[in-house]
Protein backbone atom coordinates (compact mmCIF):
# COMPACT_ATOMS: atom_id res chain seq x y z
CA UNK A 1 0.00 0.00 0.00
CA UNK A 2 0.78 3.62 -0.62
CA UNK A 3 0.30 6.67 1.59
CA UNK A 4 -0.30 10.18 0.27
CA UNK A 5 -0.02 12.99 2.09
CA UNK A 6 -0.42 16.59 0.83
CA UNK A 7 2.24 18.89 2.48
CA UNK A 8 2.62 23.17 1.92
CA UNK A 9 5.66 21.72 -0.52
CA UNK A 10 3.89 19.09 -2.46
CA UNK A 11 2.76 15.11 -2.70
CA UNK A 12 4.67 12.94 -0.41
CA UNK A 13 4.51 8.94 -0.44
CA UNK A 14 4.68 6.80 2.12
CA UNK A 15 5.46 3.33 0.08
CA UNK A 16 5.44 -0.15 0.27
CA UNK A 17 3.48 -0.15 3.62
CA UNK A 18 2.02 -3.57 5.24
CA UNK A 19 0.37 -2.48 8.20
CA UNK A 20 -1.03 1.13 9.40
CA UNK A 21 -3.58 2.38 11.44
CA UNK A 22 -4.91 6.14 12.04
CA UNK A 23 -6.25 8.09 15.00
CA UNK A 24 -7.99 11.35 15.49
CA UNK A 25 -5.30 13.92 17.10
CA UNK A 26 -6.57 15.33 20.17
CA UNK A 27 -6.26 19.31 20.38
CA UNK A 28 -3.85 21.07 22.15
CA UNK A 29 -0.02 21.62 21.89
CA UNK A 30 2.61 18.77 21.95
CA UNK A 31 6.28 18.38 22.28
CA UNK A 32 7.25 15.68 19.27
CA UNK A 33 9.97 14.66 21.22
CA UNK A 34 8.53 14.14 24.94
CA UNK A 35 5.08 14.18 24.74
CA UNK A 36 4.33 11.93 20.85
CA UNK A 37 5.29 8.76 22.95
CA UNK A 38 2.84 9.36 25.38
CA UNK A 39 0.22 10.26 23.46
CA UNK A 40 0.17 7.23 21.38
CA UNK A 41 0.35 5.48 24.58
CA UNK A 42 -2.75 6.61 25.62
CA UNK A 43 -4.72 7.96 22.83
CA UNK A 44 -8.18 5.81 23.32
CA UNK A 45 -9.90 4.38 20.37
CA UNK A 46 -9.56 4.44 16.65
CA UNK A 47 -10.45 7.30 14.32
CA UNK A 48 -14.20 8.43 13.80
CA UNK A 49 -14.84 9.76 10.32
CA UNK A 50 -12.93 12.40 9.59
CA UNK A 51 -13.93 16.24 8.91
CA UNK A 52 -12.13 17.96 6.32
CA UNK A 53 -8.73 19.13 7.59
CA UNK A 54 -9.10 17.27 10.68
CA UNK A 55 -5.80 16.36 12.10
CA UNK A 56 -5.02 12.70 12.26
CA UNK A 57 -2.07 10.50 13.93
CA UNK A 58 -0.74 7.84 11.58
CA UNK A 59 1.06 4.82 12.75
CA UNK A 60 2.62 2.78 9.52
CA UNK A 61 5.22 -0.47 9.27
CA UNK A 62 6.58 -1.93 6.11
CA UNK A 63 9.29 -4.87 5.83
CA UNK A 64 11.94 -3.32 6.00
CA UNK A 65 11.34 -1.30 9.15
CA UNK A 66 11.92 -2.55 12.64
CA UNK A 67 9.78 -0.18 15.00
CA UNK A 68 6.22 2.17 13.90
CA UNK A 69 6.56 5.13 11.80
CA UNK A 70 4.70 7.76 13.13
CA UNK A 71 3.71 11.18 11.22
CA UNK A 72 1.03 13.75 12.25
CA UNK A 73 -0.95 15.03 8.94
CA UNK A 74 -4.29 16.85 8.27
CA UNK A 75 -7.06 15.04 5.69
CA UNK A 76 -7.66 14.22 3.35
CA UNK A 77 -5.23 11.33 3.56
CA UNK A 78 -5.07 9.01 0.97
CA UNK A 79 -4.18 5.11 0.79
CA UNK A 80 -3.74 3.79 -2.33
CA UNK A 81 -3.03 0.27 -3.66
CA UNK A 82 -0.24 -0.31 -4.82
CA UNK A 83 -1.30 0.87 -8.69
CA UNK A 84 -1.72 3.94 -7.18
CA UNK A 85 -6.10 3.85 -7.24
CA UNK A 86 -7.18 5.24 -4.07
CA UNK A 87 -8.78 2.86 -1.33
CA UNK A 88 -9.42 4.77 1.60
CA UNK A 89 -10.03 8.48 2.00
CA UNK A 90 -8.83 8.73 6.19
């Protein structure tokens, strides 16, 4: 699978992913360093449908990667097959 996120510079693509999952972002101001960790931790429950430019915490894995990938993006998300067709709108 392929995730595409649209940043203030462009496209950029996540690739070759086997396993993510998504969660709503909670408001409020975080430290990426101290305070990601814990908020992953203890973020309850998985993401309700998203409203436009809604800010969502994404959790990905692929092969060749030993621990989560984390990034912090605002929808619309996209995750695409890997032809590139869209499957999920998060």
């Amino acid at each position: 699978m392929i995730l595409k996120i649209e940043t203030s510079s462009g496209w950029v693509f996540y690739d070759e992913i086997d396993c993510l999952s998504y969660r709503n972002f909670p408001s409020g101001e975080y430290d990426a360093e101290t305070d990601l960790k814990e908020l992953i931790d203890h973020t309850e429950g998985w993401a309700k449908p998203c409203l436009e430019n809604q800010k969502r915490l994404i959790s990905f894995m692929n092969k060749n990667q030993s621990e989560e990938s984390f990034v912090v993006a605002y929808s619309p998300i996209y995750l695409l097959n890997n032809e590139g067709k869209t499957i999920e709108r998060i």
